[in-house]
PDB file of N, CA and C in Angstrom:
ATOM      1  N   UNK A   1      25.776   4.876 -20.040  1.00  0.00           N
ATOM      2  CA  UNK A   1      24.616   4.174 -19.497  1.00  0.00           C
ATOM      3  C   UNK A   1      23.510   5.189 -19.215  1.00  0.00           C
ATOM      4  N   UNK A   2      22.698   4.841 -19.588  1.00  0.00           N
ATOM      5  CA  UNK A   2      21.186   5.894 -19.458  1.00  0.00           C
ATOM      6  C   UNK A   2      20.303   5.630 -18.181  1.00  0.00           C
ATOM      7  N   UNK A   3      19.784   6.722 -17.761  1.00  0.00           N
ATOM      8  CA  UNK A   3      19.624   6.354 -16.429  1.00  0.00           C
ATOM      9  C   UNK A   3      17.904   5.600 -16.781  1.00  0.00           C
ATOM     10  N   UNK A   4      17.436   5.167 -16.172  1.00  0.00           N
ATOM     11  CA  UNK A   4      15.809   4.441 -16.359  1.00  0.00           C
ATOM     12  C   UNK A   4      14.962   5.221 -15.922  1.00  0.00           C
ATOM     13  N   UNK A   5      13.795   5.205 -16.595  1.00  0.00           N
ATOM     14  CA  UNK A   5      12.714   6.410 -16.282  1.00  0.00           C
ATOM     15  C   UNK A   5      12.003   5.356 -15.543  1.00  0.00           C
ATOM     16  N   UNK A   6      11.534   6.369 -14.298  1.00  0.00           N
ATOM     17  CA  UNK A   6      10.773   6.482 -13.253  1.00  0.00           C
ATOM     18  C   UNK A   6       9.596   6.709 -13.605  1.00  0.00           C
ATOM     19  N   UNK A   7       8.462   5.294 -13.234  1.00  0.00           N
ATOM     20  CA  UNK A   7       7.699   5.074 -13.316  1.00  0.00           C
ATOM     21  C   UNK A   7       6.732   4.971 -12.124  1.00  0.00           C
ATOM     22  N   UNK A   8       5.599   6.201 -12.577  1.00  0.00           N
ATOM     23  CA  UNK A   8       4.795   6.164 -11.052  1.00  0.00           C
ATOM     24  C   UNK A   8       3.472   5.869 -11.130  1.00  0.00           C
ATOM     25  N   UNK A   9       2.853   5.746  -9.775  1.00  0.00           N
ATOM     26  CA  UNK A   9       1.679   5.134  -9.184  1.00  0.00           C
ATOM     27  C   UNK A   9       0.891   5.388 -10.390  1.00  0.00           C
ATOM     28  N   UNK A  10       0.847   6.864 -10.910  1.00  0.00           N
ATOM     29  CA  UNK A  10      -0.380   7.434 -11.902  1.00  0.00           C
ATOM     30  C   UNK A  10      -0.119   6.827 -13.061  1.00  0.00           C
ATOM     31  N   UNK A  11       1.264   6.461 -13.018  1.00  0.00           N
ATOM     32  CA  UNK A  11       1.594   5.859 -14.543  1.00  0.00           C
ATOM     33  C   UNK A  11       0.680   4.525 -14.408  1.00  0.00           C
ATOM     34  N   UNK A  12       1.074   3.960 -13.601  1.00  0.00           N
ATOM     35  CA  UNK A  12       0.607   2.618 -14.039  1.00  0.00           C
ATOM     36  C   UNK A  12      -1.070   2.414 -13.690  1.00  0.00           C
ATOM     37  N   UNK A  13      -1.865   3.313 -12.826  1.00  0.00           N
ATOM     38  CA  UNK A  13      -3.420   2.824 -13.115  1.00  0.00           C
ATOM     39  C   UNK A  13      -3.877   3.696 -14.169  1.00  0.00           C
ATOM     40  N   UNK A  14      -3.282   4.714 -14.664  1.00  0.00           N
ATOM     41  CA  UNK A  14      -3.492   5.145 -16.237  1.00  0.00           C
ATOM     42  C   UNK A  14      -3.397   4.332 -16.881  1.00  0.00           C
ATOM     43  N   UNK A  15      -2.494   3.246 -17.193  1.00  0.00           N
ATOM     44  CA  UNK A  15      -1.866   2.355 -18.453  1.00  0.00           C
ATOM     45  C   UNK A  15      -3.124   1.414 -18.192  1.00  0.00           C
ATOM     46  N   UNK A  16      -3.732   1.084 -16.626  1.00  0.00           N
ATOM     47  CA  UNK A  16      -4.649   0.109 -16.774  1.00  0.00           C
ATOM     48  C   UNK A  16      -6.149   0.490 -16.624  1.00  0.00           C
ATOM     49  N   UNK A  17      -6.140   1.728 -17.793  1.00  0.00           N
ATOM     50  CA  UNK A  17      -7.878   2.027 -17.457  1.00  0.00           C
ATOM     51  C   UNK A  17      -8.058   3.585 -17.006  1.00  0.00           C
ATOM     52  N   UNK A  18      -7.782   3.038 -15.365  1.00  0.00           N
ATOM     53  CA  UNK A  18      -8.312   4.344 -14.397  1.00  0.00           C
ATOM     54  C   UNK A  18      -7.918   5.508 -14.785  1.00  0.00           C
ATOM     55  N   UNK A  19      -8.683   6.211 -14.906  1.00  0.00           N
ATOM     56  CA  UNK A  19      -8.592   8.001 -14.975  1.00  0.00           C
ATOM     57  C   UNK A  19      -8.793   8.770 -13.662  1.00  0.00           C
ATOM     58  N   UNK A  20      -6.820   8.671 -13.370  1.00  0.00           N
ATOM     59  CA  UNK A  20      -7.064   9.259 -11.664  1.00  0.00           C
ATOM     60  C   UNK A  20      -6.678  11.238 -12.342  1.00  0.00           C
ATOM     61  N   UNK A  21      -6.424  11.999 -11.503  1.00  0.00           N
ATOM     62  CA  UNK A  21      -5.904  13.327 -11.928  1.00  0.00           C
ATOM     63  C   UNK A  21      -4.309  13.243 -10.960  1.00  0.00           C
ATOM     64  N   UNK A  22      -3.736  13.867 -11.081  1.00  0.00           N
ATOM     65  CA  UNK A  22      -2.279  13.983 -10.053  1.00  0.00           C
ATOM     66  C   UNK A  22      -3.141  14.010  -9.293  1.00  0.00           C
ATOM     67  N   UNK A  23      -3.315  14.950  -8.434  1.00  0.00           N
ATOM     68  CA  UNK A  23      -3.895  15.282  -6.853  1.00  0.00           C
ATOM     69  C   UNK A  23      -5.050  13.744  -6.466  1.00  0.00           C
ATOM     70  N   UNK A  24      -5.977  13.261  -7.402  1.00  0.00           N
ATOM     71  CA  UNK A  24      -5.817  11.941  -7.125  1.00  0.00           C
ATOM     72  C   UNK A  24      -4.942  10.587  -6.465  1.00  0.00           C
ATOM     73  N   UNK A  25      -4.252  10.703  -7.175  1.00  0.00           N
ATOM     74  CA  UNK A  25      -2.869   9.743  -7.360  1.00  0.00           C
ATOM     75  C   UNK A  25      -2.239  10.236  -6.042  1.00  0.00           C
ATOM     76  N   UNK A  26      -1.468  11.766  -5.916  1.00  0.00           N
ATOM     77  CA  UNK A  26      -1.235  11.937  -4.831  1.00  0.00           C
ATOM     78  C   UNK A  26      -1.946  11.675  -3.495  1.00  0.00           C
ATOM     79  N   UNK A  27      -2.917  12.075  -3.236  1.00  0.00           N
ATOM     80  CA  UNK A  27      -4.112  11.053  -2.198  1.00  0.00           C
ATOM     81  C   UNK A  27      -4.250   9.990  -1.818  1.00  0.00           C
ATOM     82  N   UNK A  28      -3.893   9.032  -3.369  1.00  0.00           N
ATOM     83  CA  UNK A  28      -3.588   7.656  -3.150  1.00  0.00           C
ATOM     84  C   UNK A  28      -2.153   7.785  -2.161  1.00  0.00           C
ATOM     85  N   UNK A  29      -1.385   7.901  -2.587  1.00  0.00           N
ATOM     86  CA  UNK A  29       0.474   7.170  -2.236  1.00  0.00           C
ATOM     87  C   UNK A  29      -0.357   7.817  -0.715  1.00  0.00           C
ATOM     88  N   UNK A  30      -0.041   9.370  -0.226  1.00  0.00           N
ATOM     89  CA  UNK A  30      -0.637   9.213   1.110  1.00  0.00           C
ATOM     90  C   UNK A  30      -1.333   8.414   2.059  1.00  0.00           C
ATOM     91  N   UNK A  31      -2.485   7.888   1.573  1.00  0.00           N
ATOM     92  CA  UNK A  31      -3.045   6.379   2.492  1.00  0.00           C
ATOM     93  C   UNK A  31      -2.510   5.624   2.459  1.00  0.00           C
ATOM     94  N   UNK A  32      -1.900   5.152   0.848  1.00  0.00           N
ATOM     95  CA  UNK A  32      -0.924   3.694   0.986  1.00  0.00           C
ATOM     96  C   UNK A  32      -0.069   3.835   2.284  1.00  0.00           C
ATOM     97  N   UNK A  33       0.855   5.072   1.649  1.00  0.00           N
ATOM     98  CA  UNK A  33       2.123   4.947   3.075  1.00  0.00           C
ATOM     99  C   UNK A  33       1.324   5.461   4.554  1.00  0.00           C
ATOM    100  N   UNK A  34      -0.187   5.684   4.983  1.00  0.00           N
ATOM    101  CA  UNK A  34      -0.849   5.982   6.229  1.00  0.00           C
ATOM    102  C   UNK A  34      -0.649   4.067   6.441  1.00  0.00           C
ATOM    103  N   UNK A  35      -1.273   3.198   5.392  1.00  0.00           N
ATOM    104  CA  UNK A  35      -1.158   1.689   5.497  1.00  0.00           C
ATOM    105  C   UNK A  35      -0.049   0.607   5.986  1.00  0.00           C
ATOM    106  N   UNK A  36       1.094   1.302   5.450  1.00  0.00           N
ATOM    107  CA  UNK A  36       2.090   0.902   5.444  1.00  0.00           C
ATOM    108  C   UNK A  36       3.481   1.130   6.775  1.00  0.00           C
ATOM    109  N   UNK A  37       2.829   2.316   7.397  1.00  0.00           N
ATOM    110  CA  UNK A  37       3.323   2.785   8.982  1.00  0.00           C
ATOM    111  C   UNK A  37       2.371   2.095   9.992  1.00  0.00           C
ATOM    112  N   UNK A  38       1.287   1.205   9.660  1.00  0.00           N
ATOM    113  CA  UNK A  38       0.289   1.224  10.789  1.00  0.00           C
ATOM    114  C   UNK A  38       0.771  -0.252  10.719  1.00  0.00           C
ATOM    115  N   UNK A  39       0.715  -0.448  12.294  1.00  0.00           N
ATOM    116  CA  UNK A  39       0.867  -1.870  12.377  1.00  0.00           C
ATOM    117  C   UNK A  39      -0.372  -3.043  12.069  1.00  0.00           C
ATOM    118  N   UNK A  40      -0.081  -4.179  11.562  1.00  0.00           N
ATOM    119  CA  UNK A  40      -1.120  -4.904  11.191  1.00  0.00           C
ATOM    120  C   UNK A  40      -1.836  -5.506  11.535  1.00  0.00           C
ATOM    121  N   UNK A  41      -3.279  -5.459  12.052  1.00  0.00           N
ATOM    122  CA  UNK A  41      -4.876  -5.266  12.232  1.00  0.00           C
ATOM    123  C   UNK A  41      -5.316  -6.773  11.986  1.00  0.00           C
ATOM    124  N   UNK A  42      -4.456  -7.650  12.499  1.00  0.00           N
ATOM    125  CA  UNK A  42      -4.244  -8.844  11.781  1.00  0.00           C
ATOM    126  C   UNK A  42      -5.408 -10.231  12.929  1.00  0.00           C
ATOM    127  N   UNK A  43      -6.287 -10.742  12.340  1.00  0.00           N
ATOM    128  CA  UNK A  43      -7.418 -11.222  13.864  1.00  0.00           C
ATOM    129  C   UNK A  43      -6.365 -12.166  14.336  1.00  0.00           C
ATOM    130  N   UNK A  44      -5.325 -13.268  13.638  1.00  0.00           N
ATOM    131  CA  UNK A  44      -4.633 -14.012  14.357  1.00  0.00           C
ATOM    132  C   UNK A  44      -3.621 -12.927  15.400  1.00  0.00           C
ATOM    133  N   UNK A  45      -3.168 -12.255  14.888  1.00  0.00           N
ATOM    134  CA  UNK A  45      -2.444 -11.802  16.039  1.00  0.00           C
ATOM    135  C   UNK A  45      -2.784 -10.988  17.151  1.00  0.00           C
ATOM    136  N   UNK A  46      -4.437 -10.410  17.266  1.00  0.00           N
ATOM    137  CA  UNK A  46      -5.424 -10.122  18.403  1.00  0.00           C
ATOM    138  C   UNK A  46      -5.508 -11.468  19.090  1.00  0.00           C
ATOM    139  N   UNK A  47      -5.398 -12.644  18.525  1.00  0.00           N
ATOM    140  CA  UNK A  47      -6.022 -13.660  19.353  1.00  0.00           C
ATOM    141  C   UNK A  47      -4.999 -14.043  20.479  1.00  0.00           C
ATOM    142  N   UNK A  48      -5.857 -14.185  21.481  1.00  0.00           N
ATOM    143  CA  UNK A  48      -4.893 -14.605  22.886  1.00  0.00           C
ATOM    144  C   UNK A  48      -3.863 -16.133  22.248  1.00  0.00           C
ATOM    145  N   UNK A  49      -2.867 -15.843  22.746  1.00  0.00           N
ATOM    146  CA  UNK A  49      -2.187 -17.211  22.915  1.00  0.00           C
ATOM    147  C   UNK A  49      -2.364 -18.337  23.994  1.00  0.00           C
ATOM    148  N   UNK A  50      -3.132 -19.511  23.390  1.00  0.00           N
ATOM    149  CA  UNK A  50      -3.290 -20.723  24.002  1.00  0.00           C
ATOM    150  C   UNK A  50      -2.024 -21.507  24.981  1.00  0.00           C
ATOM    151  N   UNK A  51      -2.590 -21.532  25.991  1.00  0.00           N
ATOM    152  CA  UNK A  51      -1.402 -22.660  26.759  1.00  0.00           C
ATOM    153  C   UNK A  51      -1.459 -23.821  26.513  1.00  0.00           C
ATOM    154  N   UNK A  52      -0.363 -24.120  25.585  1.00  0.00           N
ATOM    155  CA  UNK A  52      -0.500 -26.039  24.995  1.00  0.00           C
ATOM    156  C   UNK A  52       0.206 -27.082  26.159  1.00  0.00           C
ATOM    157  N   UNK A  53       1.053 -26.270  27.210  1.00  0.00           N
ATOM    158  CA  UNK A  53       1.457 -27.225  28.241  1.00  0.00           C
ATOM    159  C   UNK A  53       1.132 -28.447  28.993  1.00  0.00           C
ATOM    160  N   UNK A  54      -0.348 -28.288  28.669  1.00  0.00           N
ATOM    161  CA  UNK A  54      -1.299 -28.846  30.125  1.00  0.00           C
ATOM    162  C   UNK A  54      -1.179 -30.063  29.716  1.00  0.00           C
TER     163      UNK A  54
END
């Protein structure tokens, strides 16, 4: 069984166009995963919760 080639970030916005450089690409994955540790910035879940009791 052959193992599957690993396909990365640069691979695939190369295949669609973009002309990033590595150190590009690398820059990218860094913010993604800065995106992806930060909790989400989301306006419903800033919004106070309503008391429906009344």
């Amino acid at each position: 069984m052959s193992p599957r080639e690993q396909i990365t970030l640069l691979d695939i916005y190369r295949a669609r166009g973009f002309k990033l450089t590595r150190e590009q690409a690398r820059r990218l994955v860094y913010l993604l995963k800065l995106t992806e540790e930060r909790p989400a910035n989301d306006a419903a879940a800033a919004e106070p919760k309503r008391d429906t009791a009344a």
